[in-house]
N, C-alpha and C. Protein backbone atom coordinates (compact mmCIF):
# COMPACT_ATOMS: atom_id res chain seq x y z
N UNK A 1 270.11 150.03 104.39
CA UNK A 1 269.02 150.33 105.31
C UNK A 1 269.00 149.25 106.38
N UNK A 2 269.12 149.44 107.74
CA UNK A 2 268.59 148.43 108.83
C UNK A 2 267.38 148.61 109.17
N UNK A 3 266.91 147.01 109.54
CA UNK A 3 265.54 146.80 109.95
C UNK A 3 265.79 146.74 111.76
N UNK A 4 266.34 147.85 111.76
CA UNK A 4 266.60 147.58 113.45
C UNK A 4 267.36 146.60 114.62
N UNK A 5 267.83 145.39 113.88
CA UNK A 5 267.92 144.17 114.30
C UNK A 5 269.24 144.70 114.07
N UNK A 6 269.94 145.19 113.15
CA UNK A 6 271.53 145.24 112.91
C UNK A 6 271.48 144.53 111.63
N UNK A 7 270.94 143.90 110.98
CA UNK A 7 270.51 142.84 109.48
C UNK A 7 270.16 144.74 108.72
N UNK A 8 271.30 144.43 107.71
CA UNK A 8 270.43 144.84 106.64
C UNK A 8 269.48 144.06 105.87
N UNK A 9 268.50 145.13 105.49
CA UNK A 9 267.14 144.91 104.48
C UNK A 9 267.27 145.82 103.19
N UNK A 10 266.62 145.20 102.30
CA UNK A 10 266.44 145.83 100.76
C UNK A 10 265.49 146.62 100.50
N UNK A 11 265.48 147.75 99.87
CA UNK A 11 264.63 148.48 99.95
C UNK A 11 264.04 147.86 98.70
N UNK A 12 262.17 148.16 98.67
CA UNK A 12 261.65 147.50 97.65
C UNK A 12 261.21 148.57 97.00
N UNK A 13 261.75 148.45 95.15
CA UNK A 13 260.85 149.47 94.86
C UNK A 13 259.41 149.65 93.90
N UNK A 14 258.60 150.24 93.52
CA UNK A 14 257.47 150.20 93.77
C UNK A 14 256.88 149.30 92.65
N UNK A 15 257.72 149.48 91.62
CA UNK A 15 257.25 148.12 90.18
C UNK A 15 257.87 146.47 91.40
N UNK A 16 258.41 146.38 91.48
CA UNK A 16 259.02 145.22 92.44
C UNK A 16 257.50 144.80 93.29
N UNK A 17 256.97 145.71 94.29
CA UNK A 17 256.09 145.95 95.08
C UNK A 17 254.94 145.56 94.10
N UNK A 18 254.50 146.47 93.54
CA UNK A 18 253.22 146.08 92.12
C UNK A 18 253.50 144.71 91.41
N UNK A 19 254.87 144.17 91.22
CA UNK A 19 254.35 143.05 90.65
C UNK A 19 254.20 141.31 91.75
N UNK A 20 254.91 142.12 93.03
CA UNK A 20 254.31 140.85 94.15
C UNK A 20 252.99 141.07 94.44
N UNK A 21 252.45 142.36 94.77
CA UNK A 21 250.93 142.52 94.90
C UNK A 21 250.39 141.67 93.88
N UNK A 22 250.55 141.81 92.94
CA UNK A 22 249.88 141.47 91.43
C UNK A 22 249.36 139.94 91.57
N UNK A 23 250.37 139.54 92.19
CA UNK A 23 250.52 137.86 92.59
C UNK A 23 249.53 137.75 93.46
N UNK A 24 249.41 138.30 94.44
CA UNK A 24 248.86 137.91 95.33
C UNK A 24 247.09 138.15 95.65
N UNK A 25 247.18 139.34 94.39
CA UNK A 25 245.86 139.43 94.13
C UNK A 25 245.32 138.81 93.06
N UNK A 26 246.11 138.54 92.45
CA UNK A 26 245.26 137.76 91.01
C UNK A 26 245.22 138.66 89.96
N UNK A 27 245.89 139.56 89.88
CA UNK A 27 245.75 140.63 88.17
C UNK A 27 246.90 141.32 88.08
N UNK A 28 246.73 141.60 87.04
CA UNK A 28 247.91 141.69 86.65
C UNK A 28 248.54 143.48 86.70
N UNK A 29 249.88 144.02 86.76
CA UNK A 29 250.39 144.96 87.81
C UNK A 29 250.20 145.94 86.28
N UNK A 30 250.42 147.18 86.57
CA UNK A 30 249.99 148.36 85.18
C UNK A 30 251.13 148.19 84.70
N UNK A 31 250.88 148.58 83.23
CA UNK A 31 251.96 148.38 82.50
C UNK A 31 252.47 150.43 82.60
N UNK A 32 253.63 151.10 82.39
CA UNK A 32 253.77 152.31 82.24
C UNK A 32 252.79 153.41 81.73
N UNK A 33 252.33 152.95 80.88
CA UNK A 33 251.29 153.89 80.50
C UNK A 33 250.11 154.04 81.35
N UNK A 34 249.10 152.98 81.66
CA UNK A 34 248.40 152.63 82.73
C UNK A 34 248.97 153.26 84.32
N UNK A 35 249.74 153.29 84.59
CA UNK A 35 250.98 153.60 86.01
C UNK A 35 250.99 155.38 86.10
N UNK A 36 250.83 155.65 84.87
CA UNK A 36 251.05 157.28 84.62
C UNK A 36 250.07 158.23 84.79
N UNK A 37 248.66 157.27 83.78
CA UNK A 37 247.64 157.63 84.26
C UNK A 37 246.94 157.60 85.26
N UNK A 38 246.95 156.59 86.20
CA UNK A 38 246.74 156.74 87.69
C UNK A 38 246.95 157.60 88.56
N UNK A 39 248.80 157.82 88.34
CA UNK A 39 249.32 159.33 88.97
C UNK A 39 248.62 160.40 88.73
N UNK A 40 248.12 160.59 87.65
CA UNK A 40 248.38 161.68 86.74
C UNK A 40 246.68 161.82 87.50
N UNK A 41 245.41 160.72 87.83
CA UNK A 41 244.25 160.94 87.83
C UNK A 41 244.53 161.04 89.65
N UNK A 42 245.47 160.75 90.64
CA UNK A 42 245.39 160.89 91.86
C UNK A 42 245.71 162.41 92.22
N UNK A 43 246.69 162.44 91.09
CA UNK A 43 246.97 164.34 91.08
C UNK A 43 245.54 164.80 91.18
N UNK A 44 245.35 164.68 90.32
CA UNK A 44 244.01 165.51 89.94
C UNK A 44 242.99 165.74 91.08
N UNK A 45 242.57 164.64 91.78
CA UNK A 45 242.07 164.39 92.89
C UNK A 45 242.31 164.90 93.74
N UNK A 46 243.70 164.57 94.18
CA UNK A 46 244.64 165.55 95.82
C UNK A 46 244.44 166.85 95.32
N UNK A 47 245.20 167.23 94.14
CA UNK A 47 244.99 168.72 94.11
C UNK A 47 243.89 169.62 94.01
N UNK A 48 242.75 168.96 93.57
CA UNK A 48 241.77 169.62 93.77
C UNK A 48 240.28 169.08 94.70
N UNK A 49 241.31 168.43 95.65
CA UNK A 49 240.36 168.41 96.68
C UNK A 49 240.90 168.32 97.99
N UNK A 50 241.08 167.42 99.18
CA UNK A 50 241.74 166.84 100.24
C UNK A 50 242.32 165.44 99.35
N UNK A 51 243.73 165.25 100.19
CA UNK A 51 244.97 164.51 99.45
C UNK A 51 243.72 162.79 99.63
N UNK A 52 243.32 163.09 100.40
CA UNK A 52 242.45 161.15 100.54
C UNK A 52 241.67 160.98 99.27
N UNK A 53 241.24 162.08 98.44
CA UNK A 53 239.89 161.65 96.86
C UNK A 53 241.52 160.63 96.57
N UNK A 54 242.68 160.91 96.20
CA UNK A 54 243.45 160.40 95.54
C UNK A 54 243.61 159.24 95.53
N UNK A 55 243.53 158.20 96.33
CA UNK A 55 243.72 156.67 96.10
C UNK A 55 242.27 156.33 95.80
N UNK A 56 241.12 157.08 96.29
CA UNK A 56 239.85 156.32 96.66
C UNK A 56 239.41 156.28 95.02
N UNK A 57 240.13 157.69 94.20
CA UNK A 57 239.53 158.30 93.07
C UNK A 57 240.15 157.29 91.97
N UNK A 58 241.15 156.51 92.16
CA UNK A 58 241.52 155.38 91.39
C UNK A 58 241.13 154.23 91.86
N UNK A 59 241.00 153.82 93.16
CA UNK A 59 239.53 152.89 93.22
C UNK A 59 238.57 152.78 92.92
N UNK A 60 238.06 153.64 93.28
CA UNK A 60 236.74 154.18 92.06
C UNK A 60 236.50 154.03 90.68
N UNK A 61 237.80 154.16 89.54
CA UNK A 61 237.56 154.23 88.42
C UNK A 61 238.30 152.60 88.48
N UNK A 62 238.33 152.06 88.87
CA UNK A 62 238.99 151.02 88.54
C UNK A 62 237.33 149.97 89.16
N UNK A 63 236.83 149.55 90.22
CA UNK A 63 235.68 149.27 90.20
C UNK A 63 234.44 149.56 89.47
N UNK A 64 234.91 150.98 88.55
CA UNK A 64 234.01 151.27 87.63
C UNK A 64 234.11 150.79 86.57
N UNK A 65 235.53 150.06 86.27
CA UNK A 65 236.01 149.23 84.96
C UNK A 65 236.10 150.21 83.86
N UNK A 66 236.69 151.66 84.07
CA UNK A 66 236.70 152.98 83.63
C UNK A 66 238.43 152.48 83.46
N UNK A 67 239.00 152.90 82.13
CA UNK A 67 240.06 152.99 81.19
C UNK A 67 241.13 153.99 81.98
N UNK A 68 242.18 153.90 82.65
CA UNK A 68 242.55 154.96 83.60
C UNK A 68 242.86 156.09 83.12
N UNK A 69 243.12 155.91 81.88
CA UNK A 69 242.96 157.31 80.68
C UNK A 69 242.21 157.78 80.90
N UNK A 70 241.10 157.44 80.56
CA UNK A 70 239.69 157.87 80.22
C UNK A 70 239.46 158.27 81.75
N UNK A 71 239.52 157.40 82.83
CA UNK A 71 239.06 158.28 83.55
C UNK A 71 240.01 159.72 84.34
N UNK A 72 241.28 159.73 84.04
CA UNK A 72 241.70 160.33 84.26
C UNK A 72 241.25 162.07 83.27
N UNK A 73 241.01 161.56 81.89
CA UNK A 73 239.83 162.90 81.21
C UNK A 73 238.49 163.19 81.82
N UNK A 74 237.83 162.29 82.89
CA UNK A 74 236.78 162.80 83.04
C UNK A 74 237.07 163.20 84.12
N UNK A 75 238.19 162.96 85.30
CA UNK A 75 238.61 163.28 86.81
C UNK A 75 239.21 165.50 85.65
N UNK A 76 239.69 165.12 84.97
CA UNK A 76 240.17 166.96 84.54
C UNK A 76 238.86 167.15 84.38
N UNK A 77 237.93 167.03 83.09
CA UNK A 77 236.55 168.27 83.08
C UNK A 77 235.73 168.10 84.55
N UNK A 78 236.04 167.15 85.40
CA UNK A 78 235.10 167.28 86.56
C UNK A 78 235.57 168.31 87.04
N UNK A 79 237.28 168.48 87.56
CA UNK A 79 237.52 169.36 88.44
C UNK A 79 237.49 170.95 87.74
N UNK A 80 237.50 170.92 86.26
CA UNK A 80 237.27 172.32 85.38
C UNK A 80 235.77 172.22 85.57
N UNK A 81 234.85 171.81 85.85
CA UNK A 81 233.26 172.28 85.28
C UNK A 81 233.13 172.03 87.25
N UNK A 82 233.49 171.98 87.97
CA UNK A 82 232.99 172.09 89.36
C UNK A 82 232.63 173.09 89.77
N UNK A 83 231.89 173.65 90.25
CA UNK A 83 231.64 175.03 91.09
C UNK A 83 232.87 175.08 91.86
N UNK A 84 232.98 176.19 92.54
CA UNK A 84 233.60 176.55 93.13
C UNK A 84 233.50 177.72 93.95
């Protein structure tokens, strides 16, 4: 990959990325299981709403100090018991 300059650059990938963030914020980066459920609760979000609930909806449960499991079970019966 070039960064334009004619220099190649490395592409970073996203555990690489999560564990310099990790640093730089002070906590520590998800382990796989944790990583899955996030996906798995942003799905839930994008697909049953506009694609933006999806990052905000794991901010959310994560300022809520909500288990990303767990909240990823309450992000499914929300979007099953919603009107519609």
């Amino acid at each position: 990959m070039s960064d334009g300059t004619g220099s190649e650059t490395r592409s970073t990938t996203a555990r690489e990325w999560l564990a310099g963030f990790s640093e730089v914020i002070g906590a520590p980066a998800p382990n796989e299981d944790i990583t899955e459920a996030l996906l798995d609760l942003a799905g839930v979000a994008a697909h049953d709403s506009e694609r933006i609930a999806a990052p905000i909806a794991c901010w959310m449960a994560g300022v809520a100090g909500v288990d990303p499991a767990e909240a990823l079970e309450r992000a499914r019966r929300h979007a099953a018991e919603r009107p519609r």
